[in-house]
N, C-alpha and C. Protein backbone atom coordinates (compact mmCIF):
# COMPACT_ATOMS: atom_id res chain seq x y z
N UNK A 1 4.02 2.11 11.86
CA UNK A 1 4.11 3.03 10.74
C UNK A 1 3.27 4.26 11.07
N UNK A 2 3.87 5.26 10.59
CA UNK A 2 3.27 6.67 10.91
C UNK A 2 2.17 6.67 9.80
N UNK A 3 1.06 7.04 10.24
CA UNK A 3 -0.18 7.87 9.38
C UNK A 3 0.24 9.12 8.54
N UNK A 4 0.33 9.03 7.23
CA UNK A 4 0.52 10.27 6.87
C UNK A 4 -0.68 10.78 6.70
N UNK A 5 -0.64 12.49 6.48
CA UNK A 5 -1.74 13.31 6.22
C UNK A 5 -2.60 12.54 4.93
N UNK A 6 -3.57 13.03 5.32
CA UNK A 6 -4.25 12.41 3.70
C UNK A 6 -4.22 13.50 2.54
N UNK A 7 -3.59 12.17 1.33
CA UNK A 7 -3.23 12.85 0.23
C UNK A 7 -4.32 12.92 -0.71
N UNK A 8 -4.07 13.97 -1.44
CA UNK A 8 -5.30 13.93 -2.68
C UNK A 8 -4.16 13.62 -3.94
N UNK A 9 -5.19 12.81 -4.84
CA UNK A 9 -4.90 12.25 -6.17
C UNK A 9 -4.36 13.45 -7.28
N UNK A 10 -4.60 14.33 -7.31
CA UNK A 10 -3.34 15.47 -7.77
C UNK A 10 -2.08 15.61 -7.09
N UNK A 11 -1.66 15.38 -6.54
CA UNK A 11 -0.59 15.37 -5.59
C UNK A 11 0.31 13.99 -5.49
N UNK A 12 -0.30 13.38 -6.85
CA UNK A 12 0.25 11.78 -6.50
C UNK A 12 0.42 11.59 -7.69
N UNK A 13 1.91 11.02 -8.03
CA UNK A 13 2.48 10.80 -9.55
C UNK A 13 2.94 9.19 -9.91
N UNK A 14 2.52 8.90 -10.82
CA UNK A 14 2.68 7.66 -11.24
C UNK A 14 4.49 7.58 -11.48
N UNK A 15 4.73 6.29 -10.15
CA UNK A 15 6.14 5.86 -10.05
C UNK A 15 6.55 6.68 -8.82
N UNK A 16 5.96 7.23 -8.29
CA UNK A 16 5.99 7.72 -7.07
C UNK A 16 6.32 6.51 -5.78
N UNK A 17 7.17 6.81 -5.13
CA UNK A 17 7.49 5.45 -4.50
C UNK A 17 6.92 5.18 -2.46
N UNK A 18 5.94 4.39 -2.05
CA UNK A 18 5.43 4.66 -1.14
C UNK A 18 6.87 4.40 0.05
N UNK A 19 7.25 4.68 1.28
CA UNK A 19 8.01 4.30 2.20
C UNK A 19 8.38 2.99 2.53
N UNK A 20 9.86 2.63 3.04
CA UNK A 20 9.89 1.20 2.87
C UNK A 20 8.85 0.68 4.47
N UNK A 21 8.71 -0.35 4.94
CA UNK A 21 8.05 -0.62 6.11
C UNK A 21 8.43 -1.75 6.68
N UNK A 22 9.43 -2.14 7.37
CA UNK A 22 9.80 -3.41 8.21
C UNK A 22 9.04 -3.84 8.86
N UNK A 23 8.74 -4.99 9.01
CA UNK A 23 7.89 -5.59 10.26
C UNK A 23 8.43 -6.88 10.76
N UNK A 24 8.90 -6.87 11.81
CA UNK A 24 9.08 -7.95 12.17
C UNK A 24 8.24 -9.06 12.87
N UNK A 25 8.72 -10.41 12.31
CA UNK A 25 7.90 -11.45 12.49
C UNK A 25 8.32 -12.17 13.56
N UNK A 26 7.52 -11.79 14.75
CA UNK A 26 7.35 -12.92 16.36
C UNK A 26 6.60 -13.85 15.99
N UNK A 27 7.16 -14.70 16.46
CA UNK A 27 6.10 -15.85 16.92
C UNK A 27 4.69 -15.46 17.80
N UNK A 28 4.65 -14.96 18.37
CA UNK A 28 3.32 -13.93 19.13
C UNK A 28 3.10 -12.97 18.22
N UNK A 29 3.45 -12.74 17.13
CA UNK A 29 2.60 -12.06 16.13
C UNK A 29 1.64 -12.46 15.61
N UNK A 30 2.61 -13.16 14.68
CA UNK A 30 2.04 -14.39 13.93
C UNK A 30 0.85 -15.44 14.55
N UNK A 31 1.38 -16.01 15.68
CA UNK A 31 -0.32 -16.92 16.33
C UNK A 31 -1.26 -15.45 16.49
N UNK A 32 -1.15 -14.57 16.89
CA UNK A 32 -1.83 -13.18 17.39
C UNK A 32 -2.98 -13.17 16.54
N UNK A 33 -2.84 -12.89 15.32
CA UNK A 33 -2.65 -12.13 14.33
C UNK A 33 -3.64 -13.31 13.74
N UNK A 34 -3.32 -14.81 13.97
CA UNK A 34 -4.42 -15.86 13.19
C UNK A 34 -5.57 -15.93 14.07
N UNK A 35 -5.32 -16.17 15.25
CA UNK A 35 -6.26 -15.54 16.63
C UNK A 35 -7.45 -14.77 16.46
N UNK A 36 -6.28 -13.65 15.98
CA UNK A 36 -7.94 -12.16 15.89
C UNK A 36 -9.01 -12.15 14.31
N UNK A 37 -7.91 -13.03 13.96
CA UNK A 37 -8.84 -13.10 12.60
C UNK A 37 -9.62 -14.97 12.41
N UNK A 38 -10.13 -15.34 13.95
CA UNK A 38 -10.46 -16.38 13.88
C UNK A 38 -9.82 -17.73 13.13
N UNK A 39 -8.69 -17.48 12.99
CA UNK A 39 -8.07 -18.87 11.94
C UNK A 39 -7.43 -20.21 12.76
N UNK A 40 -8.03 -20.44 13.44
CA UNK A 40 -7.54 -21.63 14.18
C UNK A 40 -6.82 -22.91 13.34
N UNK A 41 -6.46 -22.74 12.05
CA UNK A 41 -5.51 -23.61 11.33
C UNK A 41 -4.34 -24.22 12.68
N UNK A 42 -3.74 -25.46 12.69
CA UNK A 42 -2.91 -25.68 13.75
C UNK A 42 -1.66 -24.86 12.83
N UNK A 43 -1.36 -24.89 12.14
CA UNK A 43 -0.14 -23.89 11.10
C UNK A 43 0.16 -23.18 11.44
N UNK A 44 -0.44 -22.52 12.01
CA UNK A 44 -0.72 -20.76 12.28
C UNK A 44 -0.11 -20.49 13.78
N UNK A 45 -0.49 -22.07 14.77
CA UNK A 45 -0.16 -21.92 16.19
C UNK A 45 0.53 -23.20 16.52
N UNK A 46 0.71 -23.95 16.28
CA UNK A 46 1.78 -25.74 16.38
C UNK A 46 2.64 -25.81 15.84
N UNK A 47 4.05 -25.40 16.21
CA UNK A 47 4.99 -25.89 15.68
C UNK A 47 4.80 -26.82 15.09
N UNK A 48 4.85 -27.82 16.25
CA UNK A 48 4.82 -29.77 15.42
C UNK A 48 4.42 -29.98 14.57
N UNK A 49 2.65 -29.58 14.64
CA UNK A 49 1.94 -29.97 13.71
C UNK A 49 2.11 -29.04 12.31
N UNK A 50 3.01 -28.18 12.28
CA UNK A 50 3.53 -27.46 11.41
C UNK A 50 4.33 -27.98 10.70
N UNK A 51 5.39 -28.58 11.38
CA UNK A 51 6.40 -29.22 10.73
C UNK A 51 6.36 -30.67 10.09
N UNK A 52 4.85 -31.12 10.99
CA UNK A 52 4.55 -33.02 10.74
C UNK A 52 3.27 -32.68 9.24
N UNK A 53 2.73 -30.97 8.61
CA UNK A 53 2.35 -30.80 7.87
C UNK A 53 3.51 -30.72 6.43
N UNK A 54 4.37 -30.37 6.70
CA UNK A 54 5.75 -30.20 5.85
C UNK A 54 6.37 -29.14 5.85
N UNK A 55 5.63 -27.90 6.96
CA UNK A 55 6.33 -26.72 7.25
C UNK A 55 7.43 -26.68 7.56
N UNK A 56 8.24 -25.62 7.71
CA UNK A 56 9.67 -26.03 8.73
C UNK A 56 9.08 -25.29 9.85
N UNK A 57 8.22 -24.25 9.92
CA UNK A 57 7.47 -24.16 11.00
C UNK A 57 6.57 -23.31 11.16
N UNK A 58 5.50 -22.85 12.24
CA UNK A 58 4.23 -22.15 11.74
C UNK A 58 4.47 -20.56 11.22
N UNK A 59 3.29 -20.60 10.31
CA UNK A 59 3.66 -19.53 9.24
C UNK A 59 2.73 -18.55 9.16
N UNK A 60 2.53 -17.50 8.76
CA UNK A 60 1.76 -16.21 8.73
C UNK A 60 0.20 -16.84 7.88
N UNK A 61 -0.74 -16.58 8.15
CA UNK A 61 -2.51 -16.61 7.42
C UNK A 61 -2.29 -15.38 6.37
N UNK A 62 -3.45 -15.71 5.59
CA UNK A 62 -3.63 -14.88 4.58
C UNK A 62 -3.78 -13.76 5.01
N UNK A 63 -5.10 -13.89 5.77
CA UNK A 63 -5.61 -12.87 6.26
C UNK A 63 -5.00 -11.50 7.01
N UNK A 64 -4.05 -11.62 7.96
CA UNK A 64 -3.34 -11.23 8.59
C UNK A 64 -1.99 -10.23 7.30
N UNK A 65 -1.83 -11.10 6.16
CA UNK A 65 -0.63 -10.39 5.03
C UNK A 65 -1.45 -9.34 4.26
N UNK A 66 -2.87 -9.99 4.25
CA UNK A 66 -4.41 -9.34 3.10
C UNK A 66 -4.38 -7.60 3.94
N UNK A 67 -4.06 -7.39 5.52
CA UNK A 67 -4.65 -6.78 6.54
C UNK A 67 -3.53 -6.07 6.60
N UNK A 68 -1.90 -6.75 6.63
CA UNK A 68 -0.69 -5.62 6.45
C UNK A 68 -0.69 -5.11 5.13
N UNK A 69 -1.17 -5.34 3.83
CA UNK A 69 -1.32 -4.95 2.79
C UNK A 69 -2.06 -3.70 2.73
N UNK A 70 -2.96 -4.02 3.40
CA UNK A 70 -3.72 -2.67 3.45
C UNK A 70 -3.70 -1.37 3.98
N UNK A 71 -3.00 -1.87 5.85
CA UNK A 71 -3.03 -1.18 6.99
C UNK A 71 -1.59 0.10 6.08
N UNK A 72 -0.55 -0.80 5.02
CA UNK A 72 0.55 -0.13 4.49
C UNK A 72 0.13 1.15 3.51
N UNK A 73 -0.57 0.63 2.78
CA UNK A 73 -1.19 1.57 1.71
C UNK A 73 -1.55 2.55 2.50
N UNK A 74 -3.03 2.29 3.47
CA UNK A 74 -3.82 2.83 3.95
C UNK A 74 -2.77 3.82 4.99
N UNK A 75 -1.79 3.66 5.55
CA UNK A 75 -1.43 4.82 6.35
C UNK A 75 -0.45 5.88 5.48
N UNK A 76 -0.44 5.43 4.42
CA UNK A 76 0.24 6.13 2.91
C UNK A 76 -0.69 6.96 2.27
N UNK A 77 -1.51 7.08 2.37
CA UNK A 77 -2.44 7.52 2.16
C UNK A 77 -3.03 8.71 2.79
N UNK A 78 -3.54 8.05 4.00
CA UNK A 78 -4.00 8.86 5.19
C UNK A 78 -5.51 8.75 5.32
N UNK A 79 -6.02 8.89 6.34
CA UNK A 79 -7.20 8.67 7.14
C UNK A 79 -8.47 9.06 6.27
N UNK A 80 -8.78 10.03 5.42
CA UNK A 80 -9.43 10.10 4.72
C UNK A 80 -9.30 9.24 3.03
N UNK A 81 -8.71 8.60 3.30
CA UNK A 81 -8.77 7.65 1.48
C UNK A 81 -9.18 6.64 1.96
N UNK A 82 -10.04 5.89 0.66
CA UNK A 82 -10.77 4.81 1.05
C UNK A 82 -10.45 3.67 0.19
N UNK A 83 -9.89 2.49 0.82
CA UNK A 83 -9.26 0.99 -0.39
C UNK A 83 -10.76 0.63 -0.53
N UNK A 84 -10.43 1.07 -2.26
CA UNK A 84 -11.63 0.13 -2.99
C UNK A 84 -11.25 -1.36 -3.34
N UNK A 85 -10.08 -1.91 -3.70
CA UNK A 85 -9.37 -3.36 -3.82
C UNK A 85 -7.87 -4.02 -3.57
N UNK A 86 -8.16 -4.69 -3.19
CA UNK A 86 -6.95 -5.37 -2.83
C UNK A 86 -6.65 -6.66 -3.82
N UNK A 87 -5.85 -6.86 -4.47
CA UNK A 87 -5.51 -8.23 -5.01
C UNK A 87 -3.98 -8.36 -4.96
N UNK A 88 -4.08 -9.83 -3.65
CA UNK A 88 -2.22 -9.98 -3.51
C UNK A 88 -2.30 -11.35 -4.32
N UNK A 89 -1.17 -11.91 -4.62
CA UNK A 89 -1.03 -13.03 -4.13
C UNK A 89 0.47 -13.60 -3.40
N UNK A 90 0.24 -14.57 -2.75
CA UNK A 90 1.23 -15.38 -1.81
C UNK A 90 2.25 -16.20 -2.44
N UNK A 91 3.68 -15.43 -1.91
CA UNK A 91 4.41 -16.46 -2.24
C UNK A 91 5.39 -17.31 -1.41
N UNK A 92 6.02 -16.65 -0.67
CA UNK A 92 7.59 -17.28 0.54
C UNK A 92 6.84 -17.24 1.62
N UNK A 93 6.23 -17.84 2.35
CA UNK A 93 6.12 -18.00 3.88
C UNK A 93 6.45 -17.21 4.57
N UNK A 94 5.48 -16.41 5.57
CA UNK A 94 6.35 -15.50 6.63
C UNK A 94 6.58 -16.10 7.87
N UNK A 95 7.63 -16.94 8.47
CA UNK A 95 8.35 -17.36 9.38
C UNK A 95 8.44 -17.12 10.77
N UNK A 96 8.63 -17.26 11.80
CA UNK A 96 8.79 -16.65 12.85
C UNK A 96 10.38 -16.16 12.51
N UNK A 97 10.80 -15.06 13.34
CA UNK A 97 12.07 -14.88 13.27
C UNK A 97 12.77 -14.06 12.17
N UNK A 98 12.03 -13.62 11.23
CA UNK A 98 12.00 -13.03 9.73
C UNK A 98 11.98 -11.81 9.82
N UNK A 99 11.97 -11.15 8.86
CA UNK A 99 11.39 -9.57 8.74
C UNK A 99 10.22 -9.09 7.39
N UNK A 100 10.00 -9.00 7.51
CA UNK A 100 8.73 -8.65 6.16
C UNK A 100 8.80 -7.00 5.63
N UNK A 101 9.60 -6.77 4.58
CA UNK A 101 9.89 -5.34 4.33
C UNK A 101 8.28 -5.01 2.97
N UNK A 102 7.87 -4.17 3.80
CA UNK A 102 6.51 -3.85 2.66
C UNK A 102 7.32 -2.64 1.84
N UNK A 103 7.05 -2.71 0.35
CA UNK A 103 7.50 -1.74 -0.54
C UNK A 103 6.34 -1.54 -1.37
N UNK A 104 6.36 -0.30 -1.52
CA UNK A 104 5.02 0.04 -3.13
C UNK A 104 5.21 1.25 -3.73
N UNK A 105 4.67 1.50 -5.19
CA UNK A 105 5.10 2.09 -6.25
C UNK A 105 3.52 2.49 -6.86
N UNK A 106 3.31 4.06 -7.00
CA UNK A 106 1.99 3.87 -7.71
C UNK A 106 2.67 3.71 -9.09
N UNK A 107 1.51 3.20 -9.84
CA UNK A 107 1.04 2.86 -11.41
C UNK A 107 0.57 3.16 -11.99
N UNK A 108 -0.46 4.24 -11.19
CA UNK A 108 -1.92 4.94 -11.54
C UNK A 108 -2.42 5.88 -11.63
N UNK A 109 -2.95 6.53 -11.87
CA UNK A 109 -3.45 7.35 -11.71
C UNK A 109 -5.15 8.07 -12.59
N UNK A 110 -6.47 7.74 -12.11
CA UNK A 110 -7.57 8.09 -12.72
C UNK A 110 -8.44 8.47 -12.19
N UNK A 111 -8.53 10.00 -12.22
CA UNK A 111 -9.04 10.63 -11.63
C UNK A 111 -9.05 10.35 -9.93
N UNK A 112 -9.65 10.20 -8.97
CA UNK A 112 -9.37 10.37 -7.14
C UNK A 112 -8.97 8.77 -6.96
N UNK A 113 -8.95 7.38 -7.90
CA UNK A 113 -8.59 6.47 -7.68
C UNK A 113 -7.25 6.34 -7.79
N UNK A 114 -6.36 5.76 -7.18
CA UNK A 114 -4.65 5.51 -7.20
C UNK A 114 -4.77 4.21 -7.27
N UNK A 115 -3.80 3.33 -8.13
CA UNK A 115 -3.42 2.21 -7.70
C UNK A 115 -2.35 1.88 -7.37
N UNK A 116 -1.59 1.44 -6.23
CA UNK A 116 -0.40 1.30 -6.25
C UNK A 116 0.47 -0.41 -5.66
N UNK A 117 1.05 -0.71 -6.65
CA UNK A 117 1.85 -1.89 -6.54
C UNK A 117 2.80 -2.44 -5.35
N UNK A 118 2.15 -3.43 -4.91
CA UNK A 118 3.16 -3.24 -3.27
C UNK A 118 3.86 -4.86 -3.57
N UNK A 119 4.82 -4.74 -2.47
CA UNK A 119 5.53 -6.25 -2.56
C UNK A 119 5.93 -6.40 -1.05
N UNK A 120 5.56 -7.73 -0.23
CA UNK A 120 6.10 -7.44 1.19
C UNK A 120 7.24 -8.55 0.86
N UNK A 121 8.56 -8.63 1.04
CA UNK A 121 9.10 -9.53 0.93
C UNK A 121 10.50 -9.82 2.07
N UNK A 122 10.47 -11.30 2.37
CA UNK A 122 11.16 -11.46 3.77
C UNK A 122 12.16 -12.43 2.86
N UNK A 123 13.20 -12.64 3.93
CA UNK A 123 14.41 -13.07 3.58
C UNK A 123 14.75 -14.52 2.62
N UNK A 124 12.88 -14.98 2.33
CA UNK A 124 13.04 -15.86 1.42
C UNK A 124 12.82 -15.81 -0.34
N UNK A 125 12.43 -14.27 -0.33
CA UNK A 125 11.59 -13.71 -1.38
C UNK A 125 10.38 -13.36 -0.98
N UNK A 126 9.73 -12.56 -2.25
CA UNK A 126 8.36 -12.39 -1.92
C UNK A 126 7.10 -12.97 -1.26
N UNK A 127 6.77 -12.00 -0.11
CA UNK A 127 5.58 -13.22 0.95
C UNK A 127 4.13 -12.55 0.03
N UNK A 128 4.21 -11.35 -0.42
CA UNK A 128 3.03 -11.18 -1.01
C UNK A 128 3.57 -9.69 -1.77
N UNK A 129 2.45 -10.00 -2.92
CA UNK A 129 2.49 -9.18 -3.56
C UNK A 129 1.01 -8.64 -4.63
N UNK A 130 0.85 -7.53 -5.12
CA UNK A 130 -0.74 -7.32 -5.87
C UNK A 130 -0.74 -5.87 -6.03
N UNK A 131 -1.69 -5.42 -5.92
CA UNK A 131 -2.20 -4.05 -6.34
C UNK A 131 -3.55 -3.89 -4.73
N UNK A 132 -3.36 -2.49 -5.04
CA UNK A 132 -4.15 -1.74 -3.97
C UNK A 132 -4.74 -0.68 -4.60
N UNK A 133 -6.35 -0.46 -4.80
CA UNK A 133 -6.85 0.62 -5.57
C UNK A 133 -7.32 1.30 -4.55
N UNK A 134 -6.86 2.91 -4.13
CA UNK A 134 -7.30 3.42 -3.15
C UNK A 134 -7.81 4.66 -3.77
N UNK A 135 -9.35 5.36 -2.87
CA UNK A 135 -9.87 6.56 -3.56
C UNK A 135 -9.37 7.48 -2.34
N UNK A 136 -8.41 8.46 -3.07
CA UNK A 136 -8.36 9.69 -2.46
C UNK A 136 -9.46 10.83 -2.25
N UNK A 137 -9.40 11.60 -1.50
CA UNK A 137 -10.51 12.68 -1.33
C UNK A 137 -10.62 13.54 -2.77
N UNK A 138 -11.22 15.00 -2.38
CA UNK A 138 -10.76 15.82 -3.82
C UNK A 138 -10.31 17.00 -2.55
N UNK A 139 -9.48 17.66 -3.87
CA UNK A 139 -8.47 18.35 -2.97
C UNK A 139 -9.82 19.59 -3.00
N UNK A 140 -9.44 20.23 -1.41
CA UNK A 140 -10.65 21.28 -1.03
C UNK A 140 -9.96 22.89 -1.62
N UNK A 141 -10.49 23.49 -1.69
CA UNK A 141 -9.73 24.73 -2.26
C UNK A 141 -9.82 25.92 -1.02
């Protein structure tokens, strides 16, 4: 995903709709991705033990959906705005083999804070979804 310029909070209208964002889900993502964020769950990297857990097979960490949640906003934004919160929660499994389309909508608007409503959702329904409160700069004159 491209970095956009950084926006200021005048310039940003409630229902304003952020870019859609595909990502596709490798299997070398996904273990990658539990890897760098220390999650050695076998889920995350064992088929087997994925599937002998009741998976149909290993599936995306929180952490890693908590981190595309943000990285989405955050390049919507642009390099100068700063995420004050994140609250997702989890629902469809992200799969190997899948696609994970991130969508978001601001809601907000108060004073340099934005909040905007995101949903990443792959071909089973929603893998996550929440709010993102990000502080924009102030616009320089």
């Amino acid at each position: 995903m491209t970095v956009a310029p950084t926006r200021v909070a005048s310039q940003v209208t409630v229902g304003e709709a952020l870019p859609e964002h595909p990502i596709p889900l490798t299997r070398t993502f996904i273990v990658a991705t539990a890897i760098a964020s220390r999650d050695y769950q076998d889920v995350h990297h064992d088929p087997a033990l994925a599937v002998e857990r009741g998976s149909k097979d290993i599936f995306m960490n929180i952490l890693t959906s908590n981190g595309l949640v943000e990285s989405y906003v955050a390049a919507w934004a642009g390099p100068a705005a700063v995420i004050k919160r994140i609250k997702i929660r989890l629902g469809a499994p992200n799969y190997p083999g899948d696609t994970m389309t991130m969508t978001g909508t601001v809601s907000a608007v108060e004073g340099r804070l934005v909040t905007v409503e995101v949903k990443g959702v792959n071909s089973l329904g929603p893998h996550a979804s929440g709010s993102v409160v990000v502080e924009l700069p102030e616009e320089r004159a």
